[in-house]
N, C-alpha and C. Protein backbone atom coordinates (compact mmCIF):
# COMPACT_ATOMS: atom_id res chain seq x y z
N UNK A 1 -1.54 5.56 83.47
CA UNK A 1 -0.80 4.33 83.28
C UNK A 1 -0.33 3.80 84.63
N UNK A 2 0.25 4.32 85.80
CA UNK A 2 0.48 4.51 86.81
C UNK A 2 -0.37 3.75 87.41
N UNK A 3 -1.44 4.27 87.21
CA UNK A 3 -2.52 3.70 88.75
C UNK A 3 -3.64 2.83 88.34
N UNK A 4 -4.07 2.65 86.79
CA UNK A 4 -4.93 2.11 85.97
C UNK A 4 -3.75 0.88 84.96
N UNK A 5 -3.20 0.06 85.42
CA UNK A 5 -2.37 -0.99 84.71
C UNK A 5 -3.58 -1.74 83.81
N UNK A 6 -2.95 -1.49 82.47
CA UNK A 6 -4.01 -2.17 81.50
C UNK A 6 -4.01 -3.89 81.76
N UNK A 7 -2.94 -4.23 82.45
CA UNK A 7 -2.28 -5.63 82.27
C UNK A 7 -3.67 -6.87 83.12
N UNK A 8 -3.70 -5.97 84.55
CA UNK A 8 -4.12 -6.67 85.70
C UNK A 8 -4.92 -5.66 86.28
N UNK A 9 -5.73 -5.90 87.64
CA UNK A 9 -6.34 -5.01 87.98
C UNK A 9 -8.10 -4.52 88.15
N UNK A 10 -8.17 -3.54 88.45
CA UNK A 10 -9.34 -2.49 88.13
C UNK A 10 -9.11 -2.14 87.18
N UNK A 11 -8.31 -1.61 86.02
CA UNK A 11 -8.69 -0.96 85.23
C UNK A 11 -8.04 -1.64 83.48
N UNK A 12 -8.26 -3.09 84.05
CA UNK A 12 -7.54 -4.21 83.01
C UNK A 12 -8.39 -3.47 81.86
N UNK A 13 -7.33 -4.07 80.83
CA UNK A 13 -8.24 -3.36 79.35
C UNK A 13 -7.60 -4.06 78.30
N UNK A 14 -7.06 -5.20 78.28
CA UNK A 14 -6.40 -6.08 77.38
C UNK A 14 -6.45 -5.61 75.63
N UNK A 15 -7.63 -5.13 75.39
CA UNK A 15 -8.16 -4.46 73.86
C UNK A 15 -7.16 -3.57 73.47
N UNK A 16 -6.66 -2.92 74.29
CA UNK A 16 -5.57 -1.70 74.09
C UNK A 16 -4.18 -2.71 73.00
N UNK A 17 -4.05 -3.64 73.70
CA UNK A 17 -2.42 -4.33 73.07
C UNK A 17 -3.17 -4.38 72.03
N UNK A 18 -4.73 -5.62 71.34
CA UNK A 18 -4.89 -5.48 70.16
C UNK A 18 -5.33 -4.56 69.41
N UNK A 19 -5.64 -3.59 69.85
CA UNK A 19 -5.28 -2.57 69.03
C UNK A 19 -4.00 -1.58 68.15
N UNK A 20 -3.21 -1.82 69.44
CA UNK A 20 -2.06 -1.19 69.18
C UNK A 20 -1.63 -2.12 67.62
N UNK A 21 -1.44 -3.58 67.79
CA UNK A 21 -0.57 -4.32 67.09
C UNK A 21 -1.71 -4.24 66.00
N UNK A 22 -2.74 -4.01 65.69
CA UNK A 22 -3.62 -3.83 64.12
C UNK A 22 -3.62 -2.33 63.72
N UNK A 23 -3.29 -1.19 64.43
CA UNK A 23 -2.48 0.07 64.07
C UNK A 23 -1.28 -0.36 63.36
N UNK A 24 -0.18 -1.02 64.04
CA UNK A 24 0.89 -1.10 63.55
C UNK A 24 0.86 -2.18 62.23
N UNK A 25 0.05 -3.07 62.01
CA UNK A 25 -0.07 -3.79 60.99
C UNK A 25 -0.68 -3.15 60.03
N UNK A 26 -1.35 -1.83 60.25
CA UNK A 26 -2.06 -1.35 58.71
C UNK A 26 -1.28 -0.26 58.93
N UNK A 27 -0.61 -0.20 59.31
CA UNK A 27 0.74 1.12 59.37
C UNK A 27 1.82 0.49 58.48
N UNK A 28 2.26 -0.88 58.57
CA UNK A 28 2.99 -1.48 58.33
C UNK A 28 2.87 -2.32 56.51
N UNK A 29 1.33 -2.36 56.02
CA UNK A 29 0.88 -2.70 55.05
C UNK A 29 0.97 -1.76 54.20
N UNK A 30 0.45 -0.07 54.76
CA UNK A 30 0.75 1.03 53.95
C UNK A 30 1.84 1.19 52.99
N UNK A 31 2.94 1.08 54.34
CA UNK A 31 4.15 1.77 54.25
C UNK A 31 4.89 0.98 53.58
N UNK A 32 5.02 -0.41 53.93
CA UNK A 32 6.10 -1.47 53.49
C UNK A 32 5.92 -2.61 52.64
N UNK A 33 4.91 -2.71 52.00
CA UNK A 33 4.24 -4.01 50.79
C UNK A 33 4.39 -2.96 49.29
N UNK A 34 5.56 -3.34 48.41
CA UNK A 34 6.12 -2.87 47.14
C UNK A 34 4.87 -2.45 46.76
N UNK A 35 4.10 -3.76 46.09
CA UNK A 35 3.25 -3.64 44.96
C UNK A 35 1.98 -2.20 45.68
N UNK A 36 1.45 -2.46 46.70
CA UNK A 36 0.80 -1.19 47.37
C UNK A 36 1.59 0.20 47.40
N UNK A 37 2.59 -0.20 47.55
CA UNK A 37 3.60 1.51 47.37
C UNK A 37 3.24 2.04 45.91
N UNK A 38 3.37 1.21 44.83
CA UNK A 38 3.43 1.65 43.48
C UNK A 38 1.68 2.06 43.50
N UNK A 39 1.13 1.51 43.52
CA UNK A 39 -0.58 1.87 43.94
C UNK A 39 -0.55 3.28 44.20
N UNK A 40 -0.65 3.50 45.48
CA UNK A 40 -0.88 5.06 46.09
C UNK A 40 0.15 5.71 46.32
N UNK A 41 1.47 5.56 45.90
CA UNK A 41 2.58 6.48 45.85
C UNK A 41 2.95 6.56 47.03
N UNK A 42 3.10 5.82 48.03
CA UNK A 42 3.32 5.68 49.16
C UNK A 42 4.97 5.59 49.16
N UNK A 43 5.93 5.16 50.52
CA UNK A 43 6.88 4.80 50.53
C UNK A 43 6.98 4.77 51.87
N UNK A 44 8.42 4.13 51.87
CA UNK A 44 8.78 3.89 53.89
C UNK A 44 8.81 5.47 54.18
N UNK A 45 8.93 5.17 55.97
CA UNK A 45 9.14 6.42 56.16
C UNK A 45 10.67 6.31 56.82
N UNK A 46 11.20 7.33 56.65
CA UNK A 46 12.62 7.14 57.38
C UNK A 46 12.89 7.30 58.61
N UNK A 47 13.97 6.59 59.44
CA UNK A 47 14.35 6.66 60.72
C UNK A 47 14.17 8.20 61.33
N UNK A 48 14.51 9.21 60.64
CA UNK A 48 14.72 10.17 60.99
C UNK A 48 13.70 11.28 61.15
N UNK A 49 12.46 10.49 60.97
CA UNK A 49 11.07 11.50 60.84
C UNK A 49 10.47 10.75 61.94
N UNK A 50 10.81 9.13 62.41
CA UNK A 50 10.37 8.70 63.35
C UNK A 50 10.39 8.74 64.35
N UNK A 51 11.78 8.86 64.84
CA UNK A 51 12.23 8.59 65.97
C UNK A 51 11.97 10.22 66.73
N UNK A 52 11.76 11.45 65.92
CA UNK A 52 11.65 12.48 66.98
C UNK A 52 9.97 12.60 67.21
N UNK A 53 9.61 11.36 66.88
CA UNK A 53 7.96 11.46 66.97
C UNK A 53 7.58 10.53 68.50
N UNK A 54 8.63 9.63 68.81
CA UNK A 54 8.84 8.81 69.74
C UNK A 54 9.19 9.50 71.01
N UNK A 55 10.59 10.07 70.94
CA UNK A 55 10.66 10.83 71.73
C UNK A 55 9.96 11.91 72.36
N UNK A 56 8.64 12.66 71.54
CA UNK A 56 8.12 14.12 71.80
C UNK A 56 7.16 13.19 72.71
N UNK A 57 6.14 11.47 71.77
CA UNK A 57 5.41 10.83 72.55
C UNK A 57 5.48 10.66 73.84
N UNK A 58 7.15 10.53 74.26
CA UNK A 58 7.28 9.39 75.53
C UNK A 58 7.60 11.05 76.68
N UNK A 59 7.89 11.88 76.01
CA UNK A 59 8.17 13.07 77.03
C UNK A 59 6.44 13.72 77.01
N UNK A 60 5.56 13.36 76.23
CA UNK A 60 3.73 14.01 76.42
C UNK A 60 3.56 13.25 77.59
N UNK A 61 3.79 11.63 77.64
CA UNK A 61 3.01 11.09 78.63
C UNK A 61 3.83 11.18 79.95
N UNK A 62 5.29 10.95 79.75
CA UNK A 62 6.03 12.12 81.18
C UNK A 62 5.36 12.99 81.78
N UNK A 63 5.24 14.00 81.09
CA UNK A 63 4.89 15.37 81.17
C UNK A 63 3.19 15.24 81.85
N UNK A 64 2.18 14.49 81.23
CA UNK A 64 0.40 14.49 82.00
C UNK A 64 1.15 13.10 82.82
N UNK A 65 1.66 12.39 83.70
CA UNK A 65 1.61 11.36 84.36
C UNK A 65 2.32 12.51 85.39
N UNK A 66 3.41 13.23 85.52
CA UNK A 66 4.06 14.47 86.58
C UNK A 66 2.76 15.49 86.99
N UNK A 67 1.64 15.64 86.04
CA UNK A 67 0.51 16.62 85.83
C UNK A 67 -0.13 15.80 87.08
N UNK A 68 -0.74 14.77 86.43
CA UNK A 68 -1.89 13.49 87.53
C UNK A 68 -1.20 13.59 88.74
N UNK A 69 0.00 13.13 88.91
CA UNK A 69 0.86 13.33 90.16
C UNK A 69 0.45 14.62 91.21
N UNK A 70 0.66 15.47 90.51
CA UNK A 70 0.73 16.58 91.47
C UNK A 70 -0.51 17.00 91.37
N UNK A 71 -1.34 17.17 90.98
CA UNK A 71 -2.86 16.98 90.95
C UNK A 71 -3.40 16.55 92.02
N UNK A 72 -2.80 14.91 92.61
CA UNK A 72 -2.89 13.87 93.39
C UNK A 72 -3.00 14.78 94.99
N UNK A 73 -1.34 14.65 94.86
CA UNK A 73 -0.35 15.61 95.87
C UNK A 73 -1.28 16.86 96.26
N UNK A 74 -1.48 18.11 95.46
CA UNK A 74 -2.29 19.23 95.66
C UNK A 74 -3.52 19.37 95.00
N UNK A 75 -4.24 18.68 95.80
CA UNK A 75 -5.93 18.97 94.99
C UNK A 75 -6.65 20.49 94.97
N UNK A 76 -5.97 21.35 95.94
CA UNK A 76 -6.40 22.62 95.73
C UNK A 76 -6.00 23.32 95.25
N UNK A 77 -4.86 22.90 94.03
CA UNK A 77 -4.05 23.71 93.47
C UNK A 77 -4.99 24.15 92.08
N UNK A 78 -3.94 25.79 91.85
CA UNK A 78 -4.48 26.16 90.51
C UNK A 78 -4.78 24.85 89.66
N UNK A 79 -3.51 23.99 89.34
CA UNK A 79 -3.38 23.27 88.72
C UNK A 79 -4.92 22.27 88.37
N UNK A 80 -5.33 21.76 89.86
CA UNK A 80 -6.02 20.80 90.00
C UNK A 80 -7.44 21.27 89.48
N UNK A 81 -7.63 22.96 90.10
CA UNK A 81 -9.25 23.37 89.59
C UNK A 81 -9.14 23.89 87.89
N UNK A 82 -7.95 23.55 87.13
CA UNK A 82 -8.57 23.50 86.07
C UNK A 82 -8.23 22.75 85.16
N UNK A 83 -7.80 21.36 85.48
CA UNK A 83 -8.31 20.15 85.25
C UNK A 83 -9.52 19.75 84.82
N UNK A 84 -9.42 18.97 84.13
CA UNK A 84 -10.72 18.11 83.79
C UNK A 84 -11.06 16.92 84.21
């Protein structure tokens, strides 16, 4: 994310946003349109199953963007030769 900005760039990729927002729209059709809930027994999901799914997300891509970093930093490191 760092060094490949989807926005601008070398490594522009604009497809990514529409994707994201037609994930979240058939995420959003599942979960939250009544008459489809009664269909497949579906229902919302609650704040509280979500939000620690957000948080674990935003500390994964922390966690491989500190990885790429030091990768960067020490290319001869353990780290780096067993990388992919």
């Amino acid at each position: 994310i760092l060094q490949h900005n989807p926005l601008w760039g070398k490594g522009q990729n604009l497809y990514v946003f529409g994707a994201m927002i037609i994930s979240i729209a058939i995420q959003l059709f599942f979960t939250q349109i009544g008459w489809f809930n009664r269909i497949l027994g579906t229902g919302r999901v609650p704040p509280k199953y979500i939000m620690p799914t957000l948080g674990f997300g935003m500390l994964w891509l922390i966690i491989d963007e500190l990885r790429k970093l030091y990768i960067r930093k020490r290319p001869r490191s353990l780290v780096a030769r067993i990388a992919w």
